[in-house]
Protein backbone atom coordinates (compact mmCIF):
# COMPACT_ATOMS: atom_id res chain seq x y z
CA UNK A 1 20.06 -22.11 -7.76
CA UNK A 2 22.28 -24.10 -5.08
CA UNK A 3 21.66 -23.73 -1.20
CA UNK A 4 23.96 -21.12 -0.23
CA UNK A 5 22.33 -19.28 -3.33
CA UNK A 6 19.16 -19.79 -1.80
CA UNK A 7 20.22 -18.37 1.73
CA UNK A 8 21.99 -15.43 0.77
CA UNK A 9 18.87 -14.30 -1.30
CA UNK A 10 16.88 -15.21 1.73
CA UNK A 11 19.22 -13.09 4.15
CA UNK A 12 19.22 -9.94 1.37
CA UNK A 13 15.59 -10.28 0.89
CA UNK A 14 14.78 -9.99 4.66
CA UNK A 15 14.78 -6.19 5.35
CA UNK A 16 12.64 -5.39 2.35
CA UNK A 17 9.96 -6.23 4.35
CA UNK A 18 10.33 -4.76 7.74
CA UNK A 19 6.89 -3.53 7.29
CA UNK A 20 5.62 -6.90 6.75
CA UNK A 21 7.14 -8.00 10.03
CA UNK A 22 5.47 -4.86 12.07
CA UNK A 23 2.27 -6.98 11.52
CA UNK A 24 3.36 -10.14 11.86
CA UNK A 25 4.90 -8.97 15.11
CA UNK A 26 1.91 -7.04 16.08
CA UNK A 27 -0.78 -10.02 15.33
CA UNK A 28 1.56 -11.79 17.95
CA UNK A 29 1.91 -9.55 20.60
CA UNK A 30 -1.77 -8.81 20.48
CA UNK A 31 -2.82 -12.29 20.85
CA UNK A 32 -0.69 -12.93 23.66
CA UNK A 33 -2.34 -9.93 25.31
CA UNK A 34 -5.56 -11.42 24.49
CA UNK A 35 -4.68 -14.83 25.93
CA UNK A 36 -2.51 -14.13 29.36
CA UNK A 37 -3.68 -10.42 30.21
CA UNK A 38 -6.92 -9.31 31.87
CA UNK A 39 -6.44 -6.03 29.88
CA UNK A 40 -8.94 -6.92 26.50
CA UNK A 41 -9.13 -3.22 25.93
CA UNK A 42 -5.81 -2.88 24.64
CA UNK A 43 -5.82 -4.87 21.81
CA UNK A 44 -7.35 -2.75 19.74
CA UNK A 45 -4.82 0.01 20.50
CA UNK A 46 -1.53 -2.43 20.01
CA UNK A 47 -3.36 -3.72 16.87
CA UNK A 48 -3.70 0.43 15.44
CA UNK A 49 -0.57 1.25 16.10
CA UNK A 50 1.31 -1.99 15.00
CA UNK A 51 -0.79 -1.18 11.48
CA UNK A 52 0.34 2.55 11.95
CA UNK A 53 4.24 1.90 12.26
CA UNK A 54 4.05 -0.30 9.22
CA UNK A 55 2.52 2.25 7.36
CA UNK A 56 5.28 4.68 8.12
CA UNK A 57 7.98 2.08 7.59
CA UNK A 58 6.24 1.89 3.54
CA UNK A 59 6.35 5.25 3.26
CA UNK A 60 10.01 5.48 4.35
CA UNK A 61 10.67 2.73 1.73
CA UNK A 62 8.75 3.96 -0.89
CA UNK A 63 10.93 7.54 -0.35
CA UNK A 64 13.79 5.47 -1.16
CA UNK A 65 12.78 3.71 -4.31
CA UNK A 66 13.28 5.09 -7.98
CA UNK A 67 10.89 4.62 -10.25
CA UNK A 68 13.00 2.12 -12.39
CA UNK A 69 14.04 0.04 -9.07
CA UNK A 70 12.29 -3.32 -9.44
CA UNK A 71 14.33 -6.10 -6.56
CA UNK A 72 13.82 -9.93 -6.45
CA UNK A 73 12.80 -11.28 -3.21
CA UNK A 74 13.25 -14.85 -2.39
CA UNK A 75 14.89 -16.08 -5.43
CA UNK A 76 12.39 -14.55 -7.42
CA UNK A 77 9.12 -15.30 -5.45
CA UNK A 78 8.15 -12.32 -4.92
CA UNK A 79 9.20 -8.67 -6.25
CA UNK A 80 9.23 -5.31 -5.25
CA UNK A 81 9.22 -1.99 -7.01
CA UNK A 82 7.51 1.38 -6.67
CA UNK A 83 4.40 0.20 -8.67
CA UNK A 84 3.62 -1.80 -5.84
CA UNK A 85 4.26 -0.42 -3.23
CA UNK A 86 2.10 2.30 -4.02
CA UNK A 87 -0.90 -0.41 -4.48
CA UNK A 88 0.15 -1.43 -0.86
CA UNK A 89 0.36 2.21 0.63
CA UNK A 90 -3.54 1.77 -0.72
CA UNK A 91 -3.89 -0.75 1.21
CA UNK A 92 -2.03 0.87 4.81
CA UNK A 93 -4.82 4.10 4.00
CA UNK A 94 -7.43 1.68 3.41
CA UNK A 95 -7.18 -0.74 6.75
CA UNK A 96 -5.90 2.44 8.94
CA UNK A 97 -9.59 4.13 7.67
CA UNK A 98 -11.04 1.04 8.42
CA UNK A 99 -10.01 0.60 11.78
CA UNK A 100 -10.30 3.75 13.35
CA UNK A 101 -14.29 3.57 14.23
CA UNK A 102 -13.17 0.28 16.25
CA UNK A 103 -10.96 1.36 17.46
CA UNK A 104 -13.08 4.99 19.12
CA UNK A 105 -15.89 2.09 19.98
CA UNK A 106 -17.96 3.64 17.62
CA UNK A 107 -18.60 -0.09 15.81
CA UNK A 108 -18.58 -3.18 18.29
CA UNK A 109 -16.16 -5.67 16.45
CA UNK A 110 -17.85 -9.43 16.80
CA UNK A 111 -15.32 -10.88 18.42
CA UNK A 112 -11.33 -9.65 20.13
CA UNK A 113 -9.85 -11.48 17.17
CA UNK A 114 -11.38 -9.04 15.16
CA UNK A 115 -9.24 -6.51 15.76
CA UNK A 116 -5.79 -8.82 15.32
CA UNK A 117 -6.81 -10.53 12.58
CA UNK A 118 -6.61 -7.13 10.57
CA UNK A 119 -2.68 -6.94 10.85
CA UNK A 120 -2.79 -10.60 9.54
CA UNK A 121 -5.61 -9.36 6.65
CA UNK A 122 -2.68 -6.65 5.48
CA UNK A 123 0.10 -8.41 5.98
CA UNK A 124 -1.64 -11.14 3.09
CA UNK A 125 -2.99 -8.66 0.54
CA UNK A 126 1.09 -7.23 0.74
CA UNK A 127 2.21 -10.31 0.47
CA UNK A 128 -0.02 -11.04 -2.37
CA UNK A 129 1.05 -7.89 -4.29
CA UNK A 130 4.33 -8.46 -3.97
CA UNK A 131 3.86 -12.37 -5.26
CA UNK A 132 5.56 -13.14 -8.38
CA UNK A 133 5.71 -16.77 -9.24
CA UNK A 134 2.48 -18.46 -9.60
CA UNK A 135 2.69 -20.69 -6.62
CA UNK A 136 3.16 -17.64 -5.01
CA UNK A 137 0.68 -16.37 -6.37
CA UNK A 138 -1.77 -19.11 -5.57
CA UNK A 139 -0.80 -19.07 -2.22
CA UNK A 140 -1.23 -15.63 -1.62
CA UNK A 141 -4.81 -15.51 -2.87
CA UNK A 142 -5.71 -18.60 -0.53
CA UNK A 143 -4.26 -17.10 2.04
CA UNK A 144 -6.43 -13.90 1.67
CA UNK A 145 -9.14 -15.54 1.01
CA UNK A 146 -9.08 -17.56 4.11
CA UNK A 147 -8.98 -14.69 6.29
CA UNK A 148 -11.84 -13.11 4.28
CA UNK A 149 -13.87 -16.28 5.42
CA UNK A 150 -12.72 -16.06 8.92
CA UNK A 151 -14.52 -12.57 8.58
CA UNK A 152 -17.61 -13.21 7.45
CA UNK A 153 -17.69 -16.57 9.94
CA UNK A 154 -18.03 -14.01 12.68
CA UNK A 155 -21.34 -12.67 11.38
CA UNK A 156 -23.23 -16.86 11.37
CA UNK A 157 -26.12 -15.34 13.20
CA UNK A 158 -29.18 -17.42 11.82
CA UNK A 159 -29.78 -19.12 8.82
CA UNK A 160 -29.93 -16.67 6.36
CA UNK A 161 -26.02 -15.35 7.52
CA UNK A 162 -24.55 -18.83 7.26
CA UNK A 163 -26.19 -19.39 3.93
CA UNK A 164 -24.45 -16.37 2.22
CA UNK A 165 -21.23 -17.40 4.56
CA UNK A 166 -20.90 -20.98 3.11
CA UNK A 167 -21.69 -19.83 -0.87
CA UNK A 168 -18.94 -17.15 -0.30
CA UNK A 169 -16.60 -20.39 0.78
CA UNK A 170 -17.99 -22.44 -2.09
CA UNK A 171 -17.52 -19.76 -4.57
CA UNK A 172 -13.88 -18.81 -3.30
CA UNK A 173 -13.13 -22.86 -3.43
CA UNK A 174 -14.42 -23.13 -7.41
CA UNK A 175 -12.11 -20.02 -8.15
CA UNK A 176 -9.26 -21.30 -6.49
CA UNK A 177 -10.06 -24.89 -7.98
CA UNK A 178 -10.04 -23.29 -11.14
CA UNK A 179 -7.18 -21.37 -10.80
CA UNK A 180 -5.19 -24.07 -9.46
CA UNK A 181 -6.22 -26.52 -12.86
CA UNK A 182 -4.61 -23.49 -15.00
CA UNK A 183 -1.40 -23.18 -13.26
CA UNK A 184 -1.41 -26.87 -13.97
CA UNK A 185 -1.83 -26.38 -17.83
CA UNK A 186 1.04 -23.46 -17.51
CA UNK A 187 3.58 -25.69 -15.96
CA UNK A 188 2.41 -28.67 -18.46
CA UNK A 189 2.99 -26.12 -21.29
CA UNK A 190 5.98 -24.34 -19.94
CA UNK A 191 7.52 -26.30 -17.30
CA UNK A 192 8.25 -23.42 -15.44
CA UNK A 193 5.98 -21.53 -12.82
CA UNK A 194 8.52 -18.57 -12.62
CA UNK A 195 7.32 -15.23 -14.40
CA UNK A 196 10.51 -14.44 -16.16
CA UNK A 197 11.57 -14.28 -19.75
CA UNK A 198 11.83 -17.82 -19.82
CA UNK A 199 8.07 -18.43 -19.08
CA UNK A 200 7.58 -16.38 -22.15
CA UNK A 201 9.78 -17.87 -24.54
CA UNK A 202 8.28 -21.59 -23.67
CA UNK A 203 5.06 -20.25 -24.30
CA UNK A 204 6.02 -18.64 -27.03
CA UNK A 205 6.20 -22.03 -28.76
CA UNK A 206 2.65 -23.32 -27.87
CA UNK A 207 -0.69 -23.18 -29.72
CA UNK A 208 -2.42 -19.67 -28.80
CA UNK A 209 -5.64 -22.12 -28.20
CA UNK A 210 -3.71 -23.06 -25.43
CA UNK A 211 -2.56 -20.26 -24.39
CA UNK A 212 -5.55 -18.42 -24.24
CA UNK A 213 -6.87 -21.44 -22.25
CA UNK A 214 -4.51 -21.84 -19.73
CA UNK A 215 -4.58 -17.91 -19.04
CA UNK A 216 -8.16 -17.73 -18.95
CA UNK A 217 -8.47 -20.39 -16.05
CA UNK A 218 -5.42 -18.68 -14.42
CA UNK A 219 -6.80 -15.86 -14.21
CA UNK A 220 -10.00 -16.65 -12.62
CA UNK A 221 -8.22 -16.24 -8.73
CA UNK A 222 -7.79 -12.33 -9.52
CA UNK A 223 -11.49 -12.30 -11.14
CA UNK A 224 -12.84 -13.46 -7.94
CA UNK A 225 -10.92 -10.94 -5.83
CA UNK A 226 -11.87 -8.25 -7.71
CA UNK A 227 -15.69 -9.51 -7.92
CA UNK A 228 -15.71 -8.97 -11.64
CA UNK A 229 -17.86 -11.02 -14.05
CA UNK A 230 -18.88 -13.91 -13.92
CA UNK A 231 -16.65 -14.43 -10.19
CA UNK A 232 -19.35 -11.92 -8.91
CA UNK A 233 -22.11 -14.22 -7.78
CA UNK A 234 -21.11 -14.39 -4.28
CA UNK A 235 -21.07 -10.82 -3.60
CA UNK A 236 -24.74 -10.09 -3.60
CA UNK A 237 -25.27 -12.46 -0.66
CA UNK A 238 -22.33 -12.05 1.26
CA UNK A 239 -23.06 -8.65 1.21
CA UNK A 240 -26.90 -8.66 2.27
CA UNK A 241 -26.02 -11.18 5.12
CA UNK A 242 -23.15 -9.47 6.33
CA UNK A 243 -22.78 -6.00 8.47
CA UNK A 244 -21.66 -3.14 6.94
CA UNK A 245 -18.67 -3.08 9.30
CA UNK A 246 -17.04 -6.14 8.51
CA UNK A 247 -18.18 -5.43 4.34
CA UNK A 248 -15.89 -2.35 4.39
CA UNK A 249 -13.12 -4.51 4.99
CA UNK A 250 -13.91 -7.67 2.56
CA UNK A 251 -14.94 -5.63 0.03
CA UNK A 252 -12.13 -2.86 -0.09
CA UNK A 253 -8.66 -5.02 1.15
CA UNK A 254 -9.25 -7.73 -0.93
CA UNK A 255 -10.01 -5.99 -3.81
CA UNK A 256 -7.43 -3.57 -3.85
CA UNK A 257 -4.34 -6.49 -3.78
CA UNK A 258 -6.69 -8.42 -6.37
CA UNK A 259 -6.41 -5.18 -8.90
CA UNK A 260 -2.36 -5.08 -7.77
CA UNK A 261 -1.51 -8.62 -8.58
CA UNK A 262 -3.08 -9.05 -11.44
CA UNK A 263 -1.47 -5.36 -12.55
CA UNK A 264 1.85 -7.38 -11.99
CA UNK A 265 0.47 -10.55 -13.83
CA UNK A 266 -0.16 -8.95 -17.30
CA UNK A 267 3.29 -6.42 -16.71
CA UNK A 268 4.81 -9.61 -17.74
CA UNK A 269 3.43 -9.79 -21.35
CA UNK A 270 4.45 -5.98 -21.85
CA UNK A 271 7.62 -4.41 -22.94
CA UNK A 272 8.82 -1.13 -23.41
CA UNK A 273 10.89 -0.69 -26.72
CA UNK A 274 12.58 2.65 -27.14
CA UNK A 275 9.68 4.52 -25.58
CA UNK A 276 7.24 2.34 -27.42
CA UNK A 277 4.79 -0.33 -25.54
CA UNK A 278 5.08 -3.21 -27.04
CA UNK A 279 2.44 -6.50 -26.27
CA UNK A 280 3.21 -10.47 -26.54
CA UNK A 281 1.51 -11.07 -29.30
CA UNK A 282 0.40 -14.37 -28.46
CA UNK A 283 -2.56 -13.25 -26.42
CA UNK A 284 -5.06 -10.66 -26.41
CA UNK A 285 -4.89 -9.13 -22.85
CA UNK A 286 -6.86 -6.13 -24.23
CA UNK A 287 -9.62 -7.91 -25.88
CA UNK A 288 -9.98 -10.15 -22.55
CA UNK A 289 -10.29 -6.98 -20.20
CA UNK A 290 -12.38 -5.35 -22.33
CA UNK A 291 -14.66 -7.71 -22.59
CA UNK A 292 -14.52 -8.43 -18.64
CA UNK A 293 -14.82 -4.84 -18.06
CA UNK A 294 -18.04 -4.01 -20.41
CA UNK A 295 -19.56 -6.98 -19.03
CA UNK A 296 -18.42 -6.43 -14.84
CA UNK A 297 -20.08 -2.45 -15.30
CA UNK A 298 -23.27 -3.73 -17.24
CA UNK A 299 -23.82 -6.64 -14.80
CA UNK A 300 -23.43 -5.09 -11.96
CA UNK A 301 -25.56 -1.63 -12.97
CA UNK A 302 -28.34 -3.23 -14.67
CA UNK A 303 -28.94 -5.82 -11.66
CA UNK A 304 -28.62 -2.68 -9.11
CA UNK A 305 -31.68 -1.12 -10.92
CA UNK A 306 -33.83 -3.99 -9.38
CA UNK A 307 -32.85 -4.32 -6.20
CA UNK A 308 -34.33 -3.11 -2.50
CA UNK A 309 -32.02 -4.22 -0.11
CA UNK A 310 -29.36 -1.00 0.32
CA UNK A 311 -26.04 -3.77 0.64
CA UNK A 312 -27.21 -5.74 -2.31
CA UNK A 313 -27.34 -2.58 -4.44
CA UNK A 314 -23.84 -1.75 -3.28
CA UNK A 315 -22.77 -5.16 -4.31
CA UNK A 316 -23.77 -4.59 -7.55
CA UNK A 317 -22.38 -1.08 -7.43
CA UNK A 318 -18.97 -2.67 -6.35
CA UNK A 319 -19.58 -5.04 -9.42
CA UNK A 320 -19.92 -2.34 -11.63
CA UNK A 321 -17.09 -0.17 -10.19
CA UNK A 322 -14.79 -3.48 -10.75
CA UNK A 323 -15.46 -2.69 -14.33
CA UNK A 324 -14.41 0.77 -14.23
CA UNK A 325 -10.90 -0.17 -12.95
CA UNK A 326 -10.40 -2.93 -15.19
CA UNK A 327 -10.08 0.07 -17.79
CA UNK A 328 -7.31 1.78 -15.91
CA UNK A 329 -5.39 -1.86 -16.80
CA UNK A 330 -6.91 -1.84 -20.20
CA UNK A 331 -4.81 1.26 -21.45
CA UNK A 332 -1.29 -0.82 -19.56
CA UNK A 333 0.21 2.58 -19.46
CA UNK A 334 1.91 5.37 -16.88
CA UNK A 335 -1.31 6.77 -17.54
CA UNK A 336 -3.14 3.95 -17.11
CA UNK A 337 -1.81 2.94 -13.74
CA UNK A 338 -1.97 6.24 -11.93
CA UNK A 339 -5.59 6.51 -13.12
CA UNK A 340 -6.17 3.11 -11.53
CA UNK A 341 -4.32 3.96 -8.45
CA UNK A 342 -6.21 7.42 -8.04
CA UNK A 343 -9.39 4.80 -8.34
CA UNK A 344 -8.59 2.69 -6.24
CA UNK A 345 -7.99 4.94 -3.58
CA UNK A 346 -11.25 7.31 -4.38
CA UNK A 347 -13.21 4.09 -4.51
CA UNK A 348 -11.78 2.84 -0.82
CA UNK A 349 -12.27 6.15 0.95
CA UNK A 350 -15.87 6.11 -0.63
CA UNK A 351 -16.22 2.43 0.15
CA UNK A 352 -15.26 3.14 3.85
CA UNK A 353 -17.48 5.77 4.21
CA UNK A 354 -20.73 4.57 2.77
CA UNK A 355 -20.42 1.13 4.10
CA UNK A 356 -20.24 2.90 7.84
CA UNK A 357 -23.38 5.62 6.91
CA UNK A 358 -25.35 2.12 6.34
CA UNK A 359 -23.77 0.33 9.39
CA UNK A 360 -25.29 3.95 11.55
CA UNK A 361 -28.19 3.67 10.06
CA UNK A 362 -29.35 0.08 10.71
CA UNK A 363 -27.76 0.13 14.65
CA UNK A 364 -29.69 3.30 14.99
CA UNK A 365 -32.52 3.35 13.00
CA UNK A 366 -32.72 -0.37 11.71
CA UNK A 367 -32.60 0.84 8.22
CA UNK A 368 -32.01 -2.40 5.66
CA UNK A 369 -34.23 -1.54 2.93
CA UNK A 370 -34.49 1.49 0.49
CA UNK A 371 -38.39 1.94 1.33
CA UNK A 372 -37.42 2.07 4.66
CA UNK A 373 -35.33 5.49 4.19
CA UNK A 374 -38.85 7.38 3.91
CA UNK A 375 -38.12 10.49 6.83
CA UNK A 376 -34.65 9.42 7.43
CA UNK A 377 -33.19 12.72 5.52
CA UNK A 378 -36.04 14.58 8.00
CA UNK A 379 -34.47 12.32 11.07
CA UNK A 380 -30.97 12.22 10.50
CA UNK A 381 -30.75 15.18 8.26
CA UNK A 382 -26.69 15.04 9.00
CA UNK A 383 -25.83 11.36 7.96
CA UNK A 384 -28.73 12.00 4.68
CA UNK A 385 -26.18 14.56 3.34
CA UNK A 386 -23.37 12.84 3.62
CA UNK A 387 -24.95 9.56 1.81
CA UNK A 388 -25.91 12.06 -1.01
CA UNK A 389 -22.45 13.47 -1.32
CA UNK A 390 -21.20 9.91 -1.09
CA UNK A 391 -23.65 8.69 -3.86
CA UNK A 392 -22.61 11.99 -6.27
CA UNK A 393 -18.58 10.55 -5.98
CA UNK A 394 -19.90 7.22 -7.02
CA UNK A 395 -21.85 8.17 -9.98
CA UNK A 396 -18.40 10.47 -11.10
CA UNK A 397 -20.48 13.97 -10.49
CA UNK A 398 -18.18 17.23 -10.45
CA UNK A 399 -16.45 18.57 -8.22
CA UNK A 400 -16.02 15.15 -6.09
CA UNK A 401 -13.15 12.87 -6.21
CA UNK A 402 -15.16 10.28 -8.19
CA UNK A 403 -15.35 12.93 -10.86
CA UNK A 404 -11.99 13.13 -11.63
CA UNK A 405 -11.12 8.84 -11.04
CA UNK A 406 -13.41 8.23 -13.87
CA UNK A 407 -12.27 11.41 -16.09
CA UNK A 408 -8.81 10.50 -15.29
CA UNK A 409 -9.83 6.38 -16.20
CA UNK A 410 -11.95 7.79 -19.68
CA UNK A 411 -9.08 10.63 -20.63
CA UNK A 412 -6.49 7.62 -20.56
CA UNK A 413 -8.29 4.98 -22.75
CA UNK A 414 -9.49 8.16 -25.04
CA UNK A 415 -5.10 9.07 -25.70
CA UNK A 416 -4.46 5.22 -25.74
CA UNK A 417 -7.43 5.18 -28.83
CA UNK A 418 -6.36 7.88 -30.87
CA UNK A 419 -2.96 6.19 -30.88
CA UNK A 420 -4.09 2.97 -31.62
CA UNK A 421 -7.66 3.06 -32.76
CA UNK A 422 -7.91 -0.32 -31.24
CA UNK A 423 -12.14 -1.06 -31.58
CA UNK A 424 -12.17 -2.37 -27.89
CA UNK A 425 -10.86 0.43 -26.52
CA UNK A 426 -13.75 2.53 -27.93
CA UNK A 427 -16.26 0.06 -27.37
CA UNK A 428 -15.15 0.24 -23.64
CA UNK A 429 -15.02 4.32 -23.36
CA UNK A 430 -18.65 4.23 -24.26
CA UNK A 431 -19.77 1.35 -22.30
CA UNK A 432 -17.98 3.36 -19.38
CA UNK A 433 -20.13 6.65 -20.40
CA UNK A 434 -23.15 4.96 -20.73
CA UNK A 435 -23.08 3.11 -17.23
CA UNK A 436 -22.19 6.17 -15.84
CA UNK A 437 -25.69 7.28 -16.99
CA UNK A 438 -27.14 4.27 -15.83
CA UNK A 439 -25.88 4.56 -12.03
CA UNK A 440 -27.60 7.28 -11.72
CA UNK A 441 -31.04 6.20 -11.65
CA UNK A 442 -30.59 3.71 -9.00
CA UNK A 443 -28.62 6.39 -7.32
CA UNK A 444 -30.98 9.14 -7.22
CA UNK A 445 -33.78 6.48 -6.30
CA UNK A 446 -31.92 6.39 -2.68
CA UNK A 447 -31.72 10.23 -2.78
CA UNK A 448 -35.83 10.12 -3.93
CA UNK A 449 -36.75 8.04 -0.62
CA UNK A 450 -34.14 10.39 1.77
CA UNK A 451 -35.50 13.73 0.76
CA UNK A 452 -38.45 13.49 -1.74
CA UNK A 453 -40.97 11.23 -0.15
CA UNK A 454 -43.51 12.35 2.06
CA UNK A 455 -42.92 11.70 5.14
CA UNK A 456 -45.36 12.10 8.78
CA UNK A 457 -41.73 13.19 10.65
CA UNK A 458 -41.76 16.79 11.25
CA UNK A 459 -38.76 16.60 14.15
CA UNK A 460 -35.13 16.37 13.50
CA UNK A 461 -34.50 13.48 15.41
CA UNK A 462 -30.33 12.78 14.82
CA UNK A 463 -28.99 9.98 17.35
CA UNK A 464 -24.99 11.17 17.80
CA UNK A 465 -22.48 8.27 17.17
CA UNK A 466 -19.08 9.06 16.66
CA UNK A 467 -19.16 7.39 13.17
CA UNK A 468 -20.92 10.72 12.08
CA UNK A 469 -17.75 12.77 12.19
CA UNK A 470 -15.54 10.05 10.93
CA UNK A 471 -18.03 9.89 7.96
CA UNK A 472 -17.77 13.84 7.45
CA UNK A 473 -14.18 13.62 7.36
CA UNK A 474 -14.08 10.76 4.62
CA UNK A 475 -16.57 13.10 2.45
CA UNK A 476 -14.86 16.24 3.32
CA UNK A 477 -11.68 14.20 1.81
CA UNK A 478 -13.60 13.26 -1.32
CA UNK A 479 -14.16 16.74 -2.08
CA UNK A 480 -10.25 18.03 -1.30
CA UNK A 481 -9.22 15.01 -3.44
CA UNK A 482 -11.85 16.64 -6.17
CA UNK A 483 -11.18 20.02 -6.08
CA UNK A 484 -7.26 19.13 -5.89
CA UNK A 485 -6.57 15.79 -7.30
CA UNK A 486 -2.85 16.67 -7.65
CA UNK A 487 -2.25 17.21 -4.13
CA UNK A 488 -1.29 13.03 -3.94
C-alpha cells in the first residue's frame, strides 16, 4: 500500500472512532483541570460524563451497523464490526458501573488521577478489541496492561502491597515476553503479521508442530488478561493486597477486552461455508480451550476451597469463572458468542457489586477475613443479603442472572455436541457441571459465617454508606436480567 493509500484509509478510518476520541479528549481536559484549576472536585464529574457521551456515541454506532458489516481501520490494523462493538458496549456498562460510587464519594479514589486515568483504561481495552494485526495486538495488550499497573501502584502502602504490586508487573512482563517470542515465530513462519487470508495460506504450508507452537506462545498475552491457567498466578496476590475498589476495575475491564480479542483472534481460523462452520484444520483451537477451560474452573475452585482471606477466594472464583467463558468460545458459534456476551456482562455487574459489598465492609467494619464475618449478617443485616444474593448468581442458582449465563454457556456446548460429538466438548459440559457443584461449598461457607454462626451481637448495628443502594441496584439488576434475560 503506497502513501496516499495509507492517508486516505487514515482520513476514512477517523470517524469510526468518535467514541474513542470522547476519552481521549476527556483524559485531556480533565488533566488540565487538575493541573491549572483550583476546582479538584470537578474532575470526577468531566471524567463521568466524558465516559457517558462515549457510551452514547457506541450505541448510536452500533444502531447503525448490520450484522454482516465488518470495516478495516487503518489499513487493516484494526477492525470493526457489530461483534465488537457489543464486547465494547460491555465495557462502557462496565466502567460507567464502576465509576459511579466515585464519583457520589461513596469510595475515596487514591489519588485525582484516579478518576482520569479511567477514560484512558477504556479508551485501551477498545482499542484492544478492535486490534487486528498482531503488532496491534501486542501493543494493545501492553498498553492495557500498563495502565492496570499504574492502578495497582496507587495502593504501595507497606510491604506486603508492593510485593503483590511488583509480581503483578513481573508476571504481566513474562506474558508479554512470551507473547512477543511467538509473534516472532509467526512472522519467521509467515512473513506476515496481518490477520488476513494470506496469514493463513503461509501457514498453511508449515509443520503443525510449529504451528501449534507459535500459537501457543501467542496466545499467552490473552491468557494473562483473562487470568486463565497457568497466567493466573498473579491474581491471588494482587488481589489480597489490593482494595476492593480499584480490584473491580482490574479485574472486570481487562478481562472483558482480553475475552474480545482473543474472540477476534481465533474468528480468523473459522469459516462459514453455506451455513456450515467450517475450522482450519491445521490446529486444534477446540482441544486447546478445552483443555484451558477444564483446567482455569478446576484451578481456580479447588484452590478457593482453602482459602480465608475473602479477595483471595474471589481471585480464585474469577479464575474459575475465566473457565466458564472460555466455553462460550469453545462452541465458536452465534450461540456461542451471545452466551459469552450475556456472561460477560452478568459476571461484570456481579463483579462490580461484590467487589464494593467487600470494599463496605472492610472501611466500615474492617472485615478481611471469612472468620471475621461472625455477627456481620446480625450487624449489617442489609449488605449480608445482598452478598448472599450476589454469591447465589455466582454459583448459577435460579432465578438470578448467573442462572441463566451458565444455562445459556452449557445449552450451547450441549447443541454444538450432539452435532458433532466432539469428546472435548463433553468432557468440558461436565467439568462445567461439576465445578458448579464445587463453588458451592466455598460459597455457602461465607453464607455459614454471615448467618449461621453464633454470634454475642444481639443489635442491628448497619453503618449507612451510599454504596449500600448502589449495591441493591446491581442485585436488583441480577434478578431482572434472571427473571427476563431477553430484555437485552
Amino acid at each position: 500500500m503506497n502513501t496516499i493509500d495509507s492517508l486516505n484509509s487514515i482520513q476514512t478510518s477517523l470517524p469510526y472512532l468518535n467514541s474513542e476520541w470522547v476519552l481521549v479528549a476527556t483524559f485531556f481536559v480533565a488533566f488540565i483541570f487538575d493541573v491549572f484549576f483550583l476546582k479538584k472536585e470537578w474532575i470526577a464529574g468531566i471524567s463521568f460524563l466524558g465516559v457517558l457521551i462515549s457510551f452514547f456515541l457506541l450505541l448510536t454506532q452500533y444502531h447503525l451497523f448490520s450484522n454482516t458489516t465488518s470495516i478495516k481501520l487503518f489499513s487493516g490494523f484494526y477492525q470493526l464490526s457489530k461483534d465488537i462493538l457489543q464486547f465494547k458496549i460491555i465495557l462502557g456498562i462496565a466502567t460507567i458501573l464502576v465509576f459511579i460510587p466515585f464519583l457520589f464519594k461513596a469510595v475515596k479514589p487514591k489519588s485525582r488521577e484516579f478518576f482520569y486515568l479511567i477514560p484512558v483504561l477504556l479508551f485501551s481495552a477498545d482499542v484492544l478489541c478492535m486490534s487486528n494485526h498482531m503488532l496491534s495486538i501486542f501493543l494493545g495488550i501492553e498498553f492495557l496492561s500498563i495502565l492496570s499497573y499504574l492502578f495497582i501502584a496507587f495502593e504501595i502502602k507497606s510491604k506486603h502491597t508492593a510485593e503483590s504490586s511488583t509480581k503483578y508487573i513481573l508476571y504481566g512482563a513474562f506474558a508479554s515476553a512470551v507473547m512477543l517470542y511467538g509473534i516472532t515465530w509467526i512472522y519467521g513462519l509467515t512473513g506476515t503479521l496481518q490477520l488476513d487470508s494470506n496469514f493463513l495460506s503461509s501457514l498453511s504450508k508449515v509443520s503443525p508442530a510449529y504451528v501449534g507452537m507459535s500459537l501457543l506462545l501467542f496466545t499467552s498475552g490473552y491468557l494473562f488478561k483473562t487470568s486463565a491457567v497457568p497466567f493466573h498466578f498473579y491474581s491471588p496476590d494482587v488481589y489480597e493486597g489490593s482494595s476492593p475498589s480499584t480490584l473491580a476495575i482490574i479485574s472486570t475491564i481487562p478481562k472483558i477486552a482480553g475475552f474480545a480479542i482473543l474472540y477476534s483472534f481465533i474468528k480468523h481460523f473459522h469459516f462459514n461455508w453455506e451455513g456450515t462452520m467450517l475450522i482450519w484444520p491445521n490446529f486444534s483451537w477446540e482441544k486447546m480451550i478445552a483443555i484451558i477451560s477444564i483446567a482455569s474452573m478446576f484451578v481456580g475452585n479447588l484452590s478457593a476451597l482453602a482459602q480465608h482471606n475473602l479477595k483471595r477466594i474471589f481471585a480464585f472464583s474469577s479464575i474459575s469463572h475465566t473457565g466458564f467463558m472460555l466455553l462460550g468460545l469453545l462452541v465458536f458459534s452465534d450461540t456461542g458468542l451471545n452466551s459469552l456476551l450475556y456472561y460477560l456482562l452478568v459476571y461484570s455487574i456481579s463483579n462490580i457489586a461484590i467487589f464494593y459489598l467487600l470494599e463496605y465492609w472492610e472501611v466500615n467494619y474492617n472485615i478481611k477475613e471469612v472468620s471475621e464475618l461472625i455477627g456481620i449478617g446480625k450487624k449489617s443485616p442489609w449488605s449480608s443479603s445482598m452478598m448472599i444474593v450476589l454469591l447465589a448468581s455466582f454459583t448459577g442458582l435460579p432465578p438470578l442472572a448467573g442462572f441463566v449465563a451458565k444455562f445459556f454457556v452449557f445449552g450451547s456446548i450441549f447443541q454444538q455436541f450432539q452435532l458433532s460429538q466432539s469428546p472435548w466438548l463433553l468432557f468440558a459440559l461436565i467439568a462445567g457441571v461439576v465445578n458448579t457443584v464445587i463453588a458451592l461449598f466455598y460459597y455457602f461457607n461465607i453464607a455459614r459465617y454471615l448467618f449461621l454462626k453464633k454470634s454475642s451481637v444481639s443489635n442491628a448495628q448497619e453503618v449507612y454508606s451510599m454504596l449500600l443502594p448502589f449495591i441493591t441496584l446491581l442485585t436488583l439488576l441480577l434478578i431482572v436480567l434472571g427473571l427476563f434475560p431477553g430484555i437485552i
